[in-house]
C-alpha atoms as a PDB file:
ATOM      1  CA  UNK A   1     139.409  21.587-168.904  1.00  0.00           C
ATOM      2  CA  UNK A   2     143.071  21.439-169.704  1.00  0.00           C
ATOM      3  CA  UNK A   3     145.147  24.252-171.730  1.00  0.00           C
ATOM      4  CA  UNK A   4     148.179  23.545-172.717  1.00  0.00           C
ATOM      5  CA  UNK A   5     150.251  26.413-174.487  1.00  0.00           C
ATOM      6  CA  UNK A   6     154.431  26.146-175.620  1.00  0.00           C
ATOM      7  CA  UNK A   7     154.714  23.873-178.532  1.00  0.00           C
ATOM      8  CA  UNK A   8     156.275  24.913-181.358  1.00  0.00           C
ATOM      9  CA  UNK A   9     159.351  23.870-183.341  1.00  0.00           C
ATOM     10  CA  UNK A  10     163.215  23.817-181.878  1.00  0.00           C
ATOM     11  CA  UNK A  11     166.529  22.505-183.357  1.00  0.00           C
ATOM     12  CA  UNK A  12     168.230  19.952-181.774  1.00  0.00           C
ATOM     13  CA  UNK A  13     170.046  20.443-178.607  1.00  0.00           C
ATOM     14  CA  UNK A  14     167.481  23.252-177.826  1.00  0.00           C
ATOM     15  CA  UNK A  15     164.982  23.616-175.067  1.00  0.00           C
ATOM     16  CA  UNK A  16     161.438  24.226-174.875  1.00  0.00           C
ATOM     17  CA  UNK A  17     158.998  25.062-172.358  1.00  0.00           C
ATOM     18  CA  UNK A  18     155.459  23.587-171.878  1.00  0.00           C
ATOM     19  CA  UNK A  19     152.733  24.791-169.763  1.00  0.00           C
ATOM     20  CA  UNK A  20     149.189  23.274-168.912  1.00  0.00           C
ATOM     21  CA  UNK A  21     146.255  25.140-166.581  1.00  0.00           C
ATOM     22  CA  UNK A  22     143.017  23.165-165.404  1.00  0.00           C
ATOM     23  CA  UNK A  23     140.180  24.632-164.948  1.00  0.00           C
ATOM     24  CA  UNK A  24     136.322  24.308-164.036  1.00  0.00           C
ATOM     25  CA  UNK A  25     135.258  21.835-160.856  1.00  0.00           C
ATOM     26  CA  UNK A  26     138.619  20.968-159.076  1.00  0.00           C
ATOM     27  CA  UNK A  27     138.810  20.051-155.676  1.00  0.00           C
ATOM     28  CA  UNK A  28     141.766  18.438-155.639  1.00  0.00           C
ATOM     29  CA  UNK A  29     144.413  17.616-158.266  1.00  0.00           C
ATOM     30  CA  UNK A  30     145.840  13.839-157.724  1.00  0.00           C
ATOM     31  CA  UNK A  31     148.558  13.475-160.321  1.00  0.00           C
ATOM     32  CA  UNK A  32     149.480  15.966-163.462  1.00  0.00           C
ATOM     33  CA  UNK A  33     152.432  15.539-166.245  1.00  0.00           C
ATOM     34  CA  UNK A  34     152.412  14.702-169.749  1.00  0.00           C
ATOM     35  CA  UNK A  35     152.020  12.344-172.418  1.00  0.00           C
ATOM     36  CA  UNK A  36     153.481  11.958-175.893  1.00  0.00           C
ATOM     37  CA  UNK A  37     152.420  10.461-179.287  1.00  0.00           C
ATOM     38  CA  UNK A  38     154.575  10.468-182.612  1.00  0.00           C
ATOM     39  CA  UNK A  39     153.058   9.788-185.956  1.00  0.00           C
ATOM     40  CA  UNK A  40     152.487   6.057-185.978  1.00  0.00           C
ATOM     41  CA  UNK A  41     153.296   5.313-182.199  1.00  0.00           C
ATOM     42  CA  UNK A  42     151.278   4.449-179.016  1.00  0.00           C
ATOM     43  CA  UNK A  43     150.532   7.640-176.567  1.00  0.00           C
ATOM     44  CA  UNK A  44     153.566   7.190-173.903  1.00  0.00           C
ATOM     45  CA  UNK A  45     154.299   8.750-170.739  1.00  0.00           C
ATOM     46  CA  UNK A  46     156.852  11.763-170.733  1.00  0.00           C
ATOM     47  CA  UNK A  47     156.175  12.827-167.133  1.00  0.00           C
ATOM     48  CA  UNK A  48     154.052  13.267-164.460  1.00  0.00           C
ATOM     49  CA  UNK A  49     154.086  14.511-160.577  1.00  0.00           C
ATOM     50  CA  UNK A  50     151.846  13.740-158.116  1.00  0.00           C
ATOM     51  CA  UNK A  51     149.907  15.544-154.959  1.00  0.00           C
ATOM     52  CA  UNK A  52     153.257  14.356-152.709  1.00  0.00           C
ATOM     53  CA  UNK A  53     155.754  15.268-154.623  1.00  0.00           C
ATOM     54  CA  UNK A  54     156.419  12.425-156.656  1.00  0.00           C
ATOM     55  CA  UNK A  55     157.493  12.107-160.199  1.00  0.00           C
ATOM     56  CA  UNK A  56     157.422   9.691-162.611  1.00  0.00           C
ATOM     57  CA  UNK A  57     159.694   9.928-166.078  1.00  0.00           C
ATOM     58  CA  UNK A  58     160.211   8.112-168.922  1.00  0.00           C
ATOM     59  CA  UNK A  59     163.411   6.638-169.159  1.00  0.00           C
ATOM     60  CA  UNK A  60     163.972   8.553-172.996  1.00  0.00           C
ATOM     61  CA  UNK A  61     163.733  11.769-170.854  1.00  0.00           C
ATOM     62  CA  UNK A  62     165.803  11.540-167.185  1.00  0.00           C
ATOM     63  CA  UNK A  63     168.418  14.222-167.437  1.00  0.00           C
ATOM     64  CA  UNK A  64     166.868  16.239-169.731  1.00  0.00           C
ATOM     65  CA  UNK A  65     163.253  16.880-168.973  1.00  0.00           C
ATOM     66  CA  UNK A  66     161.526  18.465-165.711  1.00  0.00           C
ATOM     67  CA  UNK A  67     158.271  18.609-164.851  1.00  0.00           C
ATOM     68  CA  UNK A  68     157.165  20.814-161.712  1.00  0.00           C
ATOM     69  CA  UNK A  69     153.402  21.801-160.502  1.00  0.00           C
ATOM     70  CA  UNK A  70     152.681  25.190-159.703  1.00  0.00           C
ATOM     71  CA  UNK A  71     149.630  23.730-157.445  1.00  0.00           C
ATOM     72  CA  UNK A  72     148.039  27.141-156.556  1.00  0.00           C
ATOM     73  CA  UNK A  73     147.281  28.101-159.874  1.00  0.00           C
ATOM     74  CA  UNK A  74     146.309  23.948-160.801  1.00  0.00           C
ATOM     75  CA  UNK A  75     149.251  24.189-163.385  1.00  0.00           C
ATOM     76  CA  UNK A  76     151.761  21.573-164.796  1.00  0.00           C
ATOM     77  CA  UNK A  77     154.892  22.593-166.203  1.00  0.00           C
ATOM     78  CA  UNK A  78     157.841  20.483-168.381  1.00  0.00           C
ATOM     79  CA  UNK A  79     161.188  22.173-168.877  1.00  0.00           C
ATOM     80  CA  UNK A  80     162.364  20.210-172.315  1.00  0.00           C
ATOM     81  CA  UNK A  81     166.409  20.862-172.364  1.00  0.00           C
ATOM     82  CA  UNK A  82     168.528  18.930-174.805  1.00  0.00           C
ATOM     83  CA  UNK A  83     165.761  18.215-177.038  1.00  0.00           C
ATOM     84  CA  UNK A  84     166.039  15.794-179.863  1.00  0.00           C
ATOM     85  CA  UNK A  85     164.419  14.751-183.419  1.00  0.00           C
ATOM     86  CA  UNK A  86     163.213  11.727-181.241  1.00  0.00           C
ATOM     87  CA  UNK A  87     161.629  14.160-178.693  1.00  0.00           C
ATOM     88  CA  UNK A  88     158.945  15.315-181.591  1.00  0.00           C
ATOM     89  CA  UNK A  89     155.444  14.412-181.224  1.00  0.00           C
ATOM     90  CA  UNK A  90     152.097  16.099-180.058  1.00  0.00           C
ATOM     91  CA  UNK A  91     152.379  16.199-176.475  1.00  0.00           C
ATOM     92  CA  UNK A  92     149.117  16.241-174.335  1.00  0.00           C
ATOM     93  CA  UNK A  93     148.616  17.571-170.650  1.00  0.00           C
ATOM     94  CA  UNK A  94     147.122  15.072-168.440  1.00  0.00           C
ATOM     95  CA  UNK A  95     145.092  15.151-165.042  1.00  0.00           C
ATOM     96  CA  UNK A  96     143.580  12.586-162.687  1.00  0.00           C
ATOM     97  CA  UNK A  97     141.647  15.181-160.283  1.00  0.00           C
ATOM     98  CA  UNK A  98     138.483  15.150-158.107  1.00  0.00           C
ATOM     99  CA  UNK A  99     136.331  17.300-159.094  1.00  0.00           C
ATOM    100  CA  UNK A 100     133.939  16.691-156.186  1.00  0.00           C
ATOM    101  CA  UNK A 101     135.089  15.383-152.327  1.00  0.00           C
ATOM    102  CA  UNK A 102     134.230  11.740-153.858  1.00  0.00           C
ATOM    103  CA  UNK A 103     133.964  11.636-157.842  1.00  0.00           C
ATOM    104  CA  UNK A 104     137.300  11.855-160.343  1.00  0.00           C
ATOM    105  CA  UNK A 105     138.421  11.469-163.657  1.00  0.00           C
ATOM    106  CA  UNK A 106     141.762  11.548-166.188  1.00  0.00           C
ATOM    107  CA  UNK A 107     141.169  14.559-168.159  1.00  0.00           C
ATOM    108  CA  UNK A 108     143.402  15.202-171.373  1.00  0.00           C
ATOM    109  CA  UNK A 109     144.326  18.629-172.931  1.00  0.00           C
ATOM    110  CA  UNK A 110     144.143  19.016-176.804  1.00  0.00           C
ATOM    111  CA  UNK A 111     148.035  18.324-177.667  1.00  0.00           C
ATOM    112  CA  UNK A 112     150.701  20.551-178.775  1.00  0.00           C
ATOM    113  CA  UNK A 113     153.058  20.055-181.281  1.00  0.00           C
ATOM    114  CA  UNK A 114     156.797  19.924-180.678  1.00  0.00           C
ATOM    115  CA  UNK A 115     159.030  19.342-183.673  1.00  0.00           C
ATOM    116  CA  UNK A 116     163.050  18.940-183.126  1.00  0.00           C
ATOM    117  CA  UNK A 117     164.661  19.449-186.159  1.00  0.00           C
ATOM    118  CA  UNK A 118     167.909  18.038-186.393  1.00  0.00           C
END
């Protein structure tokens, strides 16, 4: 299960903070980071970071967004700075994780809402 918690609604230029815990059967947690979808649009990748280190960001975002792992507590964060109208859309936590030594899955949180206002 994925949580996600920080939405909410910003003017532009502002920041905002989002936060995602897993839960349940994890044994390991492979890659984490977020996706976005605004009304009428595909789901596209914000940002994501994997078990080395890695990250992965849209090109919309470099400069402004961060996303760090806070692996003890199986948490994903993304640090939204300079936000704008563009940026709004529900964002959703993602996971690919193992939740045995052999079996794994993408899991998705619910979404959160972020609206820039300009």
């Amino acid at each position: 299960q994925l949580v996600e918690s920080g939405g909410g609604w910003v003017q532009a230029g502002g920041s905002l903070r989002l936060s995602c815990a897993a839960s349940g059967s994890i044994f390991s947690i492979v890659d984490m980071g977020w996706y976005r979808q605004a009304p009428g649009k595909e789901r596209e990748l914000v940002a994501t970071k994997n078990s080395g280190g890695g990250t992965n960001y849209a090109d919309s975002v470099k400069g402004r967004f961060t996303v760090s792992r806070e692996n003890a507590k199986n948490t994903v964060l993304l640090q939204m700075n300079s936000l704008e109208p563009e940026d709004t859309a529900v964002y959703y936590c993602y996971a690919r994780l193992y939740y045995s030594r052999t079996n794994w899955d993408d899991f998705w949180g619910q979404g959160t809402q972020v609206t820039v206002s300009s």
